[in-house]
PDB file of N, CA and C in Angstrom:
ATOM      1  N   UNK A   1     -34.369   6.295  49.795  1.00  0.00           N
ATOM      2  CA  UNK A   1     -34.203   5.299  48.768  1.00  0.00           C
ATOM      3  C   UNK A   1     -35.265   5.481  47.681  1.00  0.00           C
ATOM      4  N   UNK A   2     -36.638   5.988  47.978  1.00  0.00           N
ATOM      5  CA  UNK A   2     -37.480   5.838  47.244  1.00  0.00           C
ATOM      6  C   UNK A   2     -37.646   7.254  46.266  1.00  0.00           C
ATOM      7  N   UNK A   3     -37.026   8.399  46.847  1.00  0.00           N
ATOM      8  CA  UNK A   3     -36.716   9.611  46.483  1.00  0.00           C
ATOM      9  C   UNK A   3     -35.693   9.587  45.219  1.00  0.00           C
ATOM     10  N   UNK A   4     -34.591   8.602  45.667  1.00  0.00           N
ATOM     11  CA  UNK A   4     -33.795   8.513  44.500  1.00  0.00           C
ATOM     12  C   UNK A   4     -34.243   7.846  43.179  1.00  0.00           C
ATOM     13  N   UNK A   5     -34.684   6.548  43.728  1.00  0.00           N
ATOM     14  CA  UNK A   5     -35.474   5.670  42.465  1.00  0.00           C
ATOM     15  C   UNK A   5     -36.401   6.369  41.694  1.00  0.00           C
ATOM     16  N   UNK A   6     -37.534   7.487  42.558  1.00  0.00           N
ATOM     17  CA  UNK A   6     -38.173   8.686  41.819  1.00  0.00           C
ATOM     18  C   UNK A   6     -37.782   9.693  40.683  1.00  0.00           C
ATOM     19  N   UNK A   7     -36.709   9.946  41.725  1.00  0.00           N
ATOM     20  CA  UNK A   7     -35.940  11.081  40.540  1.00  0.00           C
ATOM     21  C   UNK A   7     -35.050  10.454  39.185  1.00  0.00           C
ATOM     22  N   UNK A   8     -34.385   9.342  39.428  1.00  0.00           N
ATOM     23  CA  UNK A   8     -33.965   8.844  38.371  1.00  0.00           C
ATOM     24  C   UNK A   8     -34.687   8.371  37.459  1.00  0.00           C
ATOM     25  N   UNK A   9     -36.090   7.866  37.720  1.00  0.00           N
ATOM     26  CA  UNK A   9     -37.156   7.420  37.021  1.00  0.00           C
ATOM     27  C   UNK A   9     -37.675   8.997  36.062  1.00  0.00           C
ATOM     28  N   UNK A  10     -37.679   9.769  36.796  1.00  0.00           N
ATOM     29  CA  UNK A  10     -38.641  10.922  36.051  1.00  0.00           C
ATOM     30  C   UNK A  10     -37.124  11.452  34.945  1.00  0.00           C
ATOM     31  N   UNK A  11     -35.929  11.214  35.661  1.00  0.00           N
ATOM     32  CA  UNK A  11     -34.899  11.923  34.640  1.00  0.00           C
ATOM     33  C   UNK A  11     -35.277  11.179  33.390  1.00  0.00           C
ATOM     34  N   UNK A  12     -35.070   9.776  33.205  1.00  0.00           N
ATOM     35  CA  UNK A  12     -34.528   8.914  32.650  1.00  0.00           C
ATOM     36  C   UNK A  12     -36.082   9.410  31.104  1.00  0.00           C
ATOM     37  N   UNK A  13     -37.103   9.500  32.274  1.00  0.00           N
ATOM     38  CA  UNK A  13     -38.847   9.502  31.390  1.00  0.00           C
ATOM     39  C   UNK A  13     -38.570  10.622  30.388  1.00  0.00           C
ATOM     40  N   UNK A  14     -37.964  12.058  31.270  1.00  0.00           N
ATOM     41  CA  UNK A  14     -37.932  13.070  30.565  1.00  0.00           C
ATOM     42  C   UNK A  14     -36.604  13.729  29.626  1.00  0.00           C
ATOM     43  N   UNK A  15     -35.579  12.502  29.799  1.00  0.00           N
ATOM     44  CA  UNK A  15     -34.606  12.165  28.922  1.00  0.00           C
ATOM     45  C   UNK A  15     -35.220  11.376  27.450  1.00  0.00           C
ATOM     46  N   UNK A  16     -36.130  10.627  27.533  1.00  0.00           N
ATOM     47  CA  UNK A  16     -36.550   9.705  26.511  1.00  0.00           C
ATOM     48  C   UNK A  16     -37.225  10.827  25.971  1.00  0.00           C
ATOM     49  N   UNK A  17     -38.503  11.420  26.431  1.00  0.00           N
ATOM     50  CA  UNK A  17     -39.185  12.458  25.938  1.00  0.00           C
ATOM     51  C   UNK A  17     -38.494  13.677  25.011  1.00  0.00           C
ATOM     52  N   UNK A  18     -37.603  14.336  25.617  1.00  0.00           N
ATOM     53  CA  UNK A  18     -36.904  15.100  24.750  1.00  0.00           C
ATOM     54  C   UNK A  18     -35.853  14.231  23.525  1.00  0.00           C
ATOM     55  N   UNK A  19     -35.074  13.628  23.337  1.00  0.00           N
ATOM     56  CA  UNK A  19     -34.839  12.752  22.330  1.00  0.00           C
ATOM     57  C   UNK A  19     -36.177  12.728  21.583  1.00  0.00           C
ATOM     58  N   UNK A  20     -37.444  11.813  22.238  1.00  0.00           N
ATOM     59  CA  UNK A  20     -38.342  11.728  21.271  1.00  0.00           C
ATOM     60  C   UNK A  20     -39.249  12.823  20.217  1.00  0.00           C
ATOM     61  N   UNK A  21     -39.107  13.854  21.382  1.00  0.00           N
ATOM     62  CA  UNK A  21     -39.200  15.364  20.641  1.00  0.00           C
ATOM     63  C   UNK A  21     -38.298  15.842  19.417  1.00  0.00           C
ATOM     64  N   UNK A  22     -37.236  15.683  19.876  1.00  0.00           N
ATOM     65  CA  UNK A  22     -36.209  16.110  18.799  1.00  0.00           C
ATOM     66  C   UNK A  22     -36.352  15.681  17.586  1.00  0.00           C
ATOM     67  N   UNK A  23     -36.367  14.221  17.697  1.00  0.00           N
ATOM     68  CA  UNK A  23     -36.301  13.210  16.398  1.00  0.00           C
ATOM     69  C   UNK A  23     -37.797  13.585  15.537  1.00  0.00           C
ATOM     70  N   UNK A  24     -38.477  13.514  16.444  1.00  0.00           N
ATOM     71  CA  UNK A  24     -40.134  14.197  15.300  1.00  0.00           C
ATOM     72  C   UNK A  24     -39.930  15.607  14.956  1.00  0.00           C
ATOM     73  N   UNK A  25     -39.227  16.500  15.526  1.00  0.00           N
ATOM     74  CA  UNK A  25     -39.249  18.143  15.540  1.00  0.00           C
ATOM     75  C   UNK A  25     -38.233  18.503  14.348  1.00  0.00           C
ATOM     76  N   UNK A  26     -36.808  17.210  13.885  1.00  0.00           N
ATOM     77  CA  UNK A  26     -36.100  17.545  13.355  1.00  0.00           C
ATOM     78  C   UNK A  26     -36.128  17.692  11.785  1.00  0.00           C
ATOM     79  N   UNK A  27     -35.372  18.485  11.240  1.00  0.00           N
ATOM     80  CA  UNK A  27     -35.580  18.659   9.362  1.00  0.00           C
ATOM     81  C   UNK A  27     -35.121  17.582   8.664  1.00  0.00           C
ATOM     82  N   UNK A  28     -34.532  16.633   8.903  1.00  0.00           N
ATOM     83  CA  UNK A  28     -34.284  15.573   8.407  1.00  0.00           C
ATOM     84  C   UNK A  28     -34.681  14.266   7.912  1.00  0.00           C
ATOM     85  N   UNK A  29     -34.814  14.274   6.684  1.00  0.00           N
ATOM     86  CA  UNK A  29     -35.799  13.053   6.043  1.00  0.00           C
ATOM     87  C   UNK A  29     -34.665  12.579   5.229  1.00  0.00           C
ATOM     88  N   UNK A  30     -35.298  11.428   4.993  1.00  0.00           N
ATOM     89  CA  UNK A  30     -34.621  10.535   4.293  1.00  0.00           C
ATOM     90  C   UNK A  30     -34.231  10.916   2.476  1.00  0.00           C
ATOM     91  N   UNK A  31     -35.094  11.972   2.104  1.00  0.00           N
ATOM     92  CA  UNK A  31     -34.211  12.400   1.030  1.00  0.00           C
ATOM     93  C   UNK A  31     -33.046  13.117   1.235  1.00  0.00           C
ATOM     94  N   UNK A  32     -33.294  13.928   2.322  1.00  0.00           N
ATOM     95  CA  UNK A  32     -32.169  14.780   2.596  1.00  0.00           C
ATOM     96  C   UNK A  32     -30.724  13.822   2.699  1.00  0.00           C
ATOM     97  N   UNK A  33     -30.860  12.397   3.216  1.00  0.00           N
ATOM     98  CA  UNK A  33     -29.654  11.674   3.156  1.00  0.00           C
ATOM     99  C   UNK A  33     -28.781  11.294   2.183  1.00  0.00           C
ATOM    100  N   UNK A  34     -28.465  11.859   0.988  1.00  0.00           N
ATOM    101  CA  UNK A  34     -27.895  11.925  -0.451  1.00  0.00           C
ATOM    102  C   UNK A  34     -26.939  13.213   0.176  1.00  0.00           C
ATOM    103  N   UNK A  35     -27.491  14.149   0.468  1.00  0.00           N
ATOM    104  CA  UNK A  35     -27.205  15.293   0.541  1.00  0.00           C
ATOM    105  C   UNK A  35     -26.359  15.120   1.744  1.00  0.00           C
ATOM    106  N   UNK A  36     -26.683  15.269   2.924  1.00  0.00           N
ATOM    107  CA  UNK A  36     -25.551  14.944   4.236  1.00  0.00           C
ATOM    108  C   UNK A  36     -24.974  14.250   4.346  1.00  0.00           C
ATOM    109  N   UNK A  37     -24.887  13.108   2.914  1.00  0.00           N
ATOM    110  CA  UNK A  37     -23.697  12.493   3.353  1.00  0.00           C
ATOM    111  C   UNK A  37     -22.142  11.936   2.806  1.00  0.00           C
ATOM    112  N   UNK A  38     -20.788  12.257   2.851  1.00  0.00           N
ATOM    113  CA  UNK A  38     -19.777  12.198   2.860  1.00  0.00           C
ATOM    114  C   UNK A  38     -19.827  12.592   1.582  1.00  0.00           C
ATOM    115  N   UNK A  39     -18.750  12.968   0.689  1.00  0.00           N
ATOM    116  CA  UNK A  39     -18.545  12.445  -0.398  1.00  0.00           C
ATOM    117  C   UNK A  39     -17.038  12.328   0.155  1.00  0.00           C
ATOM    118  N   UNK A  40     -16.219  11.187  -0.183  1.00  0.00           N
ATOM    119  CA  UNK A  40     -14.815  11.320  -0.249  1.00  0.00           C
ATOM    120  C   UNK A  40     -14.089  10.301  -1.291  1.00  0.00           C
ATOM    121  N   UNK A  41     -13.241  11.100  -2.290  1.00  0.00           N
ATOM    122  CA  UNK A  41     -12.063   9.618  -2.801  1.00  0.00           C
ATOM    123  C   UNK A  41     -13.093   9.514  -3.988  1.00  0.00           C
ATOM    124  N   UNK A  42     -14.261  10.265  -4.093  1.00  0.00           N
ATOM    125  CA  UNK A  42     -15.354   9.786  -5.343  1.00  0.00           C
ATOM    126  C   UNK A  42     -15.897   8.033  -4.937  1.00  0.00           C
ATOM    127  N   UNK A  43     -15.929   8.010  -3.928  1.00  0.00           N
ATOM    128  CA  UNK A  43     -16.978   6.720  -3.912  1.00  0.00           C
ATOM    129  C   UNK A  43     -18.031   6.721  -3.507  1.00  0.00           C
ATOM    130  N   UNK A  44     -18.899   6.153  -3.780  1.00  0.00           N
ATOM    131  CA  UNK A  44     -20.380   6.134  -3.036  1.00  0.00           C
ATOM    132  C   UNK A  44     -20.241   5.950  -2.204  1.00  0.00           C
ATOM    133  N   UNK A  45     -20.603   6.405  -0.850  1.00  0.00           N
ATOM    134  CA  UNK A  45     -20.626   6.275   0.981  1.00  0.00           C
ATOM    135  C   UNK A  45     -22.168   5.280   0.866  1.00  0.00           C
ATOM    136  N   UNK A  46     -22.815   5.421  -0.019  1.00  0.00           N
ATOM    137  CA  UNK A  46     -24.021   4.700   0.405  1.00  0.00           C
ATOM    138  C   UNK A  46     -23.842   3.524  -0.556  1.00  0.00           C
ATOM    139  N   UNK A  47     -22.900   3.095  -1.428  1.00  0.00           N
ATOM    140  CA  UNK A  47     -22.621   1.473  -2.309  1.00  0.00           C
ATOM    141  C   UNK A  47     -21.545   0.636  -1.365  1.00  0.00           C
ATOM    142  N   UNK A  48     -21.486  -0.593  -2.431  1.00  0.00           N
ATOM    143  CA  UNK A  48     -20.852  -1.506  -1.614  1.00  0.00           C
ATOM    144  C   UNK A  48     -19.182  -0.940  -1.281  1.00  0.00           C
ATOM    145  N   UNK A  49     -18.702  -1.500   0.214  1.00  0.00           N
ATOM    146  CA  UNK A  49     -17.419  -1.088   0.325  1.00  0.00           C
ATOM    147  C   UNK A  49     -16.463  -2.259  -0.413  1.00  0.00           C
ATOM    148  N   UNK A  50     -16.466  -2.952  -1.034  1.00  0.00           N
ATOM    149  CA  UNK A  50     -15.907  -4.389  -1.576  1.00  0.00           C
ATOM    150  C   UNK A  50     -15.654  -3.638  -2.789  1.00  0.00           C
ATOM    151  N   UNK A  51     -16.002  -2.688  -3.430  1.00  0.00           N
ATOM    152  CA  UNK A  51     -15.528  -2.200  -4.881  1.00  0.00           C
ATOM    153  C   UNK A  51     -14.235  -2.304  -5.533  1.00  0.00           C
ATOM    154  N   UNK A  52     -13.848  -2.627  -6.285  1.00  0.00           N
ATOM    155  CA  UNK A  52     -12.260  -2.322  -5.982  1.00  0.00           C
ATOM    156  C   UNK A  52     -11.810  -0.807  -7.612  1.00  0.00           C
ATOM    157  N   UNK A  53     -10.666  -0.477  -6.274  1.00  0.00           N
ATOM    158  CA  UNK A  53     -10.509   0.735  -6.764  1.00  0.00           C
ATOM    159  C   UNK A  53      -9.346   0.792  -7.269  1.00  0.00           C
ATOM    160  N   UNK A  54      -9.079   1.920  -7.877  1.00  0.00           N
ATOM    161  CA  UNK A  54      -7.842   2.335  -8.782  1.00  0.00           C
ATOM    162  C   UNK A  54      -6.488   2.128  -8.344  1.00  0.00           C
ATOM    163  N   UNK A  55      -5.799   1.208  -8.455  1.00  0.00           N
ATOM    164  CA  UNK A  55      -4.545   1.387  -8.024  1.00  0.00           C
ATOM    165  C   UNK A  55      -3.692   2.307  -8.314  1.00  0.00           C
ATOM    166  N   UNK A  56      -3.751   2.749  -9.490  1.00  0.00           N
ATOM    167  CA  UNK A  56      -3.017   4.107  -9.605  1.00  0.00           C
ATOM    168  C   UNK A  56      -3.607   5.122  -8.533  1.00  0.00           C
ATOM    169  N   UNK A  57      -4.425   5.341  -8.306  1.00  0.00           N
ATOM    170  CA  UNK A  57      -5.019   6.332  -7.250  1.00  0.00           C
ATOM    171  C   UNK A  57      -4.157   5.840  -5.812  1.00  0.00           C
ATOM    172  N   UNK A  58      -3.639   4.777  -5.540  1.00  0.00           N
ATOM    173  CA  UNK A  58      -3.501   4.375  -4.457  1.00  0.00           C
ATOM    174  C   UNK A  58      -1.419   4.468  -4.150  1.00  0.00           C
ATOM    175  N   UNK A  59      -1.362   4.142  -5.202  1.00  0.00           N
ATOM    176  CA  UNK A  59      -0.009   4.381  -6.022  1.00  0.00           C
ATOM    177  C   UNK A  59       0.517   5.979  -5.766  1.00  0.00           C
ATOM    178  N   UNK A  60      -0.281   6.812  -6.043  1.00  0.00           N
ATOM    179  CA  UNK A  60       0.325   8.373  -6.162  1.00  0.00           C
ATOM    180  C   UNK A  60      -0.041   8.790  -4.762  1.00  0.00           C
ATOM    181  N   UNK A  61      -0.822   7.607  -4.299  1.00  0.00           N
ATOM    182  CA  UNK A  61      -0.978   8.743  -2.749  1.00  0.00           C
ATOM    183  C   UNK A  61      -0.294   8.398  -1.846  1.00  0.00           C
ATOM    184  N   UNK A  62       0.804   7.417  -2.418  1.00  0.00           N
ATOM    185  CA  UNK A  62       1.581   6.628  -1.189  1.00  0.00           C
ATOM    186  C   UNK A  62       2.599   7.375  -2.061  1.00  0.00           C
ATOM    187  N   UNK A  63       3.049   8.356  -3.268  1.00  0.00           N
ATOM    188  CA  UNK A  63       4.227   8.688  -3.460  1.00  0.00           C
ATOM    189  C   UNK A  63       3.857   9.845  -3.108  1.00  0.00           C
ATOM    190  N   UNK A  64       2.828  10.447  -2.768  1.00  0.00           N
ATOM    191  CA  UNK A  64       2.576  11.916  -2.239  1.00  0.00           C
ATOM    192  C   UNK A  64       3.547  11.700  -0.612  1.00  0.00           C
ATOM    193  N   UNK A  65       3.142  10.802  -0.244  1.00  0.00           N
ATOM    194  CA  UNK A  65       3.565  10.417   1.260  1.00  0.00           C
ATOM    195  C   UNK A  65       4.266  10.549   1.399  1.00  0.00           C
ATOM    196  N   UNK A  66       5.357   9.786   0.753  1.00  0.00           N
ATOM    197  CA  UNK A  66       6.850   9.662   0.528  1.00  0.00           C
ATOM    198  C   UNK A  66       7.194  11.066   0.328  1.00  0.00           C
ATOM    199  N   UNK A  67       6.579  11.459  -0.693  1.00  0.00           N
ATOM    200  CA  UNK A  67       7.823  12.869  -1.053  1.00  0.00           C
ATOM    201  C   UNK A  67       7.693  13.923   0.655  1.00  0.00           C
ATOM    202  N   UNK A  68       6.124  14.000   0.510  1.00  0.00           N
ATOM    203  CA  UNK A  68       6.205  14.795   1.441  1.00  0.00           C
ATOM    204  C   UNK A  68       6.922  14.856   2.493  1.00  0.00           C
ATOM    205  N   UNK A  69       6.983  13.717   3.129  1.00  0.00           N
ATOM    206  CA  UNK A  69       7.901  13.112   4.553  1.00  0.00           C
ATOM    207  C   UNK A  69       9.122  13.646   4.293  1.00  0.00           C
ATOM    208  N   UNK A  70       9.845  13.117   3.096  1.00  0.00           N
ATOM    209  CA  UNK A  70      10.680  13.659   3.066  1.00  0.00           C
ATOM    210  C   UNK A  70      11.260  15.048   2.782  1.00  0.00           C
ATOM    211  N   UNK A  71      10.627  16.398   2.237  1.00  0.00           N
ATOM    212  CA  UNK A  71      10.434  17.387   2.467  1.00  0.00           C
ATOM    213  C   UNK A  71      10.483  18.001   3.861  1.00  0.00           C
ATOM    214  N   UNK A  72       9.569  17.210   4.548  1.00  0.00           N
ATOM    215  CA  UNK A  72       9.404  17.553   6.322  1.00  0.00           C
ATOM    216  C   UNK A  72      10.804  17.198   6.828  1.00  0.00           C
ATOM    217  N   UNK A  73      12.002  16.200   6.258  1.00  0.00           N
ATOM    218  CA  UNK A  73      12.735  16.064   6.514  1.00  0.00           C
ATOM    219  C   UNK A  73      13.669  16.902   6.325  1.00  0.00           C
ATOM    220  N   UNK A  74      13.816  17.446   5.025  1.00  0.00           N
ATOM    221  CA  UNK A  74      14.673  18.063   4.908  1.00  0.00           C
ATOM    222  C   UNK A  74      14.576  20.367   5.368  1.00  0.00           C
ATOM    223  N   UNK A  75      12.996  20.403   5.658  1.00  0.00           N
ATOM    224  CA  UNK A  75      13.143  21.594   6.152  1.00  0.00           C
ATOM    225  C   UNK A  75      13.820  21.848   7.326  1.00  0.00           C
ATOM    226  N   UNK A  76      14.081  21.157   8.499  1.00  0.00           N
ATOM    227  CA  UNK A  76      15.387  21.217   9.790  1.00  0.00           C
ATOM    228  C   UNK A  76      16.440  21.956   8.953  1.00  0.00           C
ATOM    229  N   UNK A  77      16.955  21.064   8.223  1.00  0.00           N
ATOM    230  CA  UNK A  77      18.423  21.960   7.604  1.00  0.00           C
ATOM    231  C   UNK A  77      18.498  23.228   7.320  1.00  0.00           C
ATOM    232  N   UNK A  78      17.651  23.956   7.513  1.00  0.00           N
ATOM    233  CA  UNK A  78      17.554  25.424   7.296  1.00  0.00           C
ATOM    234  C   UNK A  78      17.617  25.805   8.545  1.00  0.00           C
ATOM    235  N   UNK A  79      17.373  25.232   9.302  1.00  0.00           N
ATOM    236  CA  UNK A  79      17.696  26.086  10.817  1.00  0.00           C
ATOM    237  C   UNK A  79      18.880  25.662  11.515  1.00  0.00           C
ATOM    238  N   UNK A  80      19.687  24.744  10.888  1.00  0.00           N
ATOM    239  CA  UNK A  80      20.285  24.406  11.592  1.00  0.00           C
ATOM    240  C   UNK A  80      21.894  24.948  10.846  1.00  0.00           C
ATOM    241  N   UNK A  81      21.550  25.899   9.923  1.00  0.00           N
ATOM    242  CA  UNK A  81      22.633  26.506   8.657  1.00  0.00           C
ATOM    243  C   UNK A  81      23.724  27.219   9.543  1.00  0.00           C
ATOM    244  N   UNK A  82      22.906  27.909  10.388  1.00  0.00           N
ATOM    245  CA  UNK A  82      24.112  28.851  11.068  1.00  0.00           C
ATOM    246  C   UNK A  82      24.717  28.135  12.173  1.00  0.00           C
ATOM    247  N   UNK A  83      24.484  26.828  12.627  1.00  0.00           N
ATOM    248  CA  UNK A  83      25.116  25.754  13.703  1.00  0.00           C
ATOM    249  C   UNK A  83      26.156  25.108  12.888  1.00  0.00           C
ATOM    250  N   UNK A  84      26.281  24.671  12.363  1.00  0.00           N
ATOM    251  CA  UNK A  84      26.772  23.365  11.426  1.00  0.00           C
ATOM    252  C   UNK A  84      27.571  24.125  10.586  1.00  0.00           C
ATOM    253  N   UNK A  85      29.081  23.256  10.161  1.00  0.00           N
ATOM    254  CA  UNK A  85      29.757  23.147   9.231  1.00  0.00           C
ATOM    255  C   UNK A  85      28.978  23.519   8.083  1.00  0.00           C
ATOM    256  N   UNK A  86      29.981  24.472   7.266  1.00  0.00           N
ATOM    257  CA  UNK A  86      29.219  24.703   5.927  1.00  0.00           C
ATOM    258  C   UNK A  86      29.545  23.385   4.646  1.00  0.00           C
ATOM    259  N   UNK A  87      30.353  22.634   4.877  1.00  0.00           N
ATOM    260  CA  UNK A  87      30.824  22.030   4.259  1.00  0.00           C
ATOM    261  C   UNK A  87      29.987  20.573   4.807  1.00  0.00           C
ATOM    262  N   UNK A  88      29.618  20.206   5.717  1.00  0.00           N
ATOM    263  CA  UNK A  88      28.786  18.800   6.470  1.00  0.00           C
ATOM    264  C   UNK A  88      27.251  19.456   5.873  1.00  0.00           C
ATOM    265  N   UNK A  89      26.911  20.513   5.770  1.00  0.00           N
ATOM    266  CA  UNK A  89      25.486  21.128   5.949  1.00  0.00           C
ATOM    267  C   UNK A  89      25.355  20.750   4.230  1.00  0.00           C
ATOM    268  N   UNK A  90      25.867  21.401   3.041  1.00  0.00           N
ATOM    269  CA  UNK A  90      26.143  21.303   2.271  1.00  0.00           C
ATOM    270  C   UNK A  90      25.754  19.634   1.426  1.00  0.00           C
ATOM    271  N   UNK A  91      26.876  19.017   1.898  1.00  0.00           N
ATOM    272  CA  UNK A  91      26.759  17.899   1.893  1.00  0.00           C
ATOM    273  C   UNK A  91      25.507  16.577   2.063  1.00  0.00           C
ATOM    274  N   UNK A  92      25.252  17.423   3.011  1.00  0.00           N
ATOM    275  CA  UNK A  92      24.387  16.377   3.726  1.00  0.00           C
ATOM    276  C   UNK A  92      22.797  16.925   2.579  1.00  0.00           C
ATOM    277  N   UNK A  93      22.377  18.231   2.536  1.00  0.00           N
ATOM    278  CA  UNK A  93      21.713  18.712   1.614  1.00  0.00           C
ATOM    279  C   UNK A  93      21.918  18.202   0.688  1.00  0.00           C
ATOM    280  N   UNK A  94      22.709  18.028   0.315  1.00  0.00           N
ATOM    281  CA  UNK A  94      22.797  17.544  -1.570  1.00  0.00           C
ATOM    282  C   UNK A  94      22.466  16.506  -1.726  1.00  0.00           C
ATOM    283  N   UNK A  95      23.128  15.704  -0.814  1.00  0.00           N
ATOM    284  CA  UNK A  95      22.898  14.102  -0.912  1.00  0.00           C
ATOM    285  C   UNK A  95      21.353  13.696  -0.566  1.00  0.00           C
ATOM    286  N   UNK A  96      20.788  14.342   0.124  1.00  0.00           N
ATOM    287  CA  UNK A  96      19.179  14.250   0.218  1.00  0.00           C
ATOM    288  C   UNK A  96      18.271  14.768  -0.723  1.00  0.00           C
ATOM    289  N   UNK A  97      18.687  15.725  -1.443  1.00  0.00           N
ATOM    290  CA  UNK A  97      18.233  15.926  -2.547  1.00  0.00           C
ATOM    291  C   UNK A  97      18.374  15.391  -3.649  1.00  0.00           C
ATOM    292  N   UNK A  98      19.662  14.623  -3.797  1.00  0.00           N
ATOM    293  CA  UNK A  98      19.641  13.542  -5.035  1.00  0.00           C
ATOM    294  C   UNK A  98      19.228  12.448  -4.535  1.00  0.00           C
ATOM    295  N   UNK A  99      18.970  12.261  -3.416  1.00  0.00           N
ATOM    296  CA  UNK A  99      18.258  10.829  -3.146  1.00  0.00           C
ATOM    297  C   UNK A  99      17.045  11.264  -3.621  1.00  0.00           C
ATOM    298  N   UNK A 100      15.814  12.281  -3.086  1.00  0.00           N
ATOM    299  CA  UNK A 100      14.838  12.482  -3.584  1.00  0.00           C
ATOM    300  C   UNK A 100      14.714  12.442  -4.778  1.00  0.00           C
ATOM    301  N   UNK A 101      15.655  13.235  -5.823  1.00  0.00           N
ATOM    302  CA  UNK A 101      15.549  13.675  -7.281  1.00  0.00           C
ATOM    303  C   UNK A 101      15.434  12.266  -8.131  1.00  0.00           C
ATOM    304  N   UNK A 102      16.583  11.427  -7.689  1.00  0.00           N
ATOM    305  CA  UNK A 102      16.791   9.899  -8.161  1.00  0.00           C
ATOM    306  C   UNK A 102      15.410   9.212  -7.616  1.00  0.00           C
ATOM    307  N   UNK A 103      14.877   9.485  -6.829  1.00  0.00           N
ATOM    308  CA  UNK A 103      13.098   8.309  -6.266  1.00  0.00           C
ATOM    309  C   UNK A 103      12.082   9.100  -7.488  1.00  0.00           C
ATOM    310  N   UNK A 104      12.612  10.404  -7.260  1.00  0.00           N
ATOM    311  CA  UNK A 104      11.060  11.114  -8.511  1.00  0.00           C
ATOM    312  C   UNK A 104      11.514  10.400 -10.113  1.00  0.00           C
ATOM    313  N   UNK A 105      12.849  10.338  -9.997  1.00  0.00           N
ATOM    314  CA  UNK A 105      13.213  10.460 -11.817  1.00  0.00           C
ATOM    315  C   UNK A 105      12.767   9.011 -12.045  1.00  0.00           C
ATOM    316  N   UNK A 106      12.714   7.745 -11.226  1.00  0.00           N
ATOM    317  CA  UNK A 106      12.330   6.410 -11.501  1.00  0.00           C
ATOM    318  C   UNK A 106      11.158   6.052 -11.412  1.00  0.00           C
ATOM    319  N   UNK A 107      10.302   6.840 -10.475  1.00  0.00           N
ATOM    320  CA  UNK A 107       8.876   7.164 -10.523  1.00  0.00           C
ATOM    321  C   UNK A 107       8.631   7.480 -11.924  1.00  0.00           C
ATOM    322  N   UNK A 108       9.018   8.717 -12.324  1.00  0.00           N
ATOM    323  CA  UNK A 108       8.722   9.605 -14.070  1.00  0.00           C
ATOM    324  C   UNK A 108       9.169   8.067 -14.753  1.00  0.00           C
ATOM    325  N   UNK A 109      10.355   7.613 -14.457  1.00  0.00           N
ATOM    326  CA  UNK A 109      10.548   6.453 -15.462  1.00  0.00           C
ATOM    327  C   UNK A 109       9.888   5.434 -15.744  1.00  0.00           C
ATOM    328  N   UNK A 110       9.365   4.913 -14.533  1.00  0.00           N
ATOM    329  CA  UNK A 110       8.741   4.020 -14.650  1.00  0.00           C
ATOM    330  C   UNK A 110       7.545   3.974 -15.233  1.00  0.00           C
ATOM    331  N   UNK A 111       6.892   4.830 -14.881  1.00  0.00           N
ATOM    332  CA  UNK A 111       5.007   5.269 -15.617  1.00  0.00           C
ATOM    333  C   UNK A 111       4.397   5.255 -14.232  1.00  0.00           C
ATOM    334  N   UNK A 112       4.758   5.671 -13.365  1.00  0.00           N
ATOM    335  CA  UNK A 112       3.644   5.102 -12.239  1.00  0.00           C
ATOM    336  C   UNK A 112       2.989   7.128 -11.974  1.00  0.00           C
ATOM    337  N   UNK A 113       3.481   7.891 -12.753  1.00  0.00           N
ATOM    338  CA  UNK A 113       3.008   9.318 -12.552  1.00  0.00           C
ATOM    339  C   UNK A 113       2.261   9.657 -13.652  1.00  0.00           C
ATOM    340  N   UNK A 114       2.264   8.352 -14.695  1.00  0.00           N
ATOM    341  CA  UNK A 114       1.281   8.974 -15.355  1.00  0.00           C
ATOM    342  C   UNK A 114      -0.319   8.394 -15.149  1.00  0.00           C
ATOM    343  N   UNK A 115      -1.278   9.095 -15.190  1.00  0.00           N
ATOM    344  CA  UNK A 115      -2.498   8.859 -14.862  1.00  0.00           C
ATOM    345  C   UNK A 115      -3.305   8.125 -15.842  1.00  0.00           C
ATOM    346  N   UNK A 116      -3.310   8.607 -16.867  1.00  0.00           N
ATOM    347  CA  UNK A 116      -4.025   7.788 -18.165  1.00  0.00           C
ATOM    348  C   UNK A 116      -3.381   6.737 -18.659  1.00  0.00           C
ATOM    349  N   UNK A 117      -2.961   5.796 -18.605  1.00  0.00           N
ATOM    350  CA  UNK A 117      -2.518   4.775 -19.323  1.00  0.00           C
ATOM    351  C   UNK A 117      -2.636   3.424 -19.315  1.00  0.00           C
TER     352      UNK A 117
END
């Protein structure tokens, strides 16, 4: 019993010790923290998160979404060319592509693709 309480005691001592080594031994200062840390989206990682941000920015990345998905949707139909009716395959292609073409052309219509305005 007293063997164990020993050894876990000396792990635990020479667990703290190395951590405490590290942290004094390491290259890292507090200027360096500008530098290591994030940049993403252009916001400050080190300002307030309450900022409020561009809705157009938020706008094109939810129509990036959209298109893309649907892209992912429609690449299957290429493998599935030599299974399928040419006339259902056809079909079904077109009509997904004017659904897409008709979501981009009301997007362009609307203004929500343009950035400056």
């Amino acid at each position: 019993m007293f063997s164990i309480l020993f050894c876990s005691s000396i792990t635990f001592i020479l667990a703290v010790a190395v951590m405490f080594i590290a942290s004094i031994v390491s290259k890292k200062t507090i200027i360096d923290r500008e530098k290591s840390s994030p940049f993403e989206c252009g916001f400050d990682p080190n300002g307030s998160a309450r900022i409020p941000f561009s809705l157009r920015f938020f706008l094109i990345a939810v129509i990036f979404l959209i298109f893309d998905v649907e892209i992912t949707l429609l690449l299957p139909l290429v493998s599935i060319s030599d299974f399928s009716d040419i006339f259902f395959y056809s079909v079904t292609g077109l009509s997904f592509l004017a659904i897409l073409l008709f979501g981009l052309y009301f997007e362009w219509y609307s203004g929500a693709l343009e950035w400056s305005s």
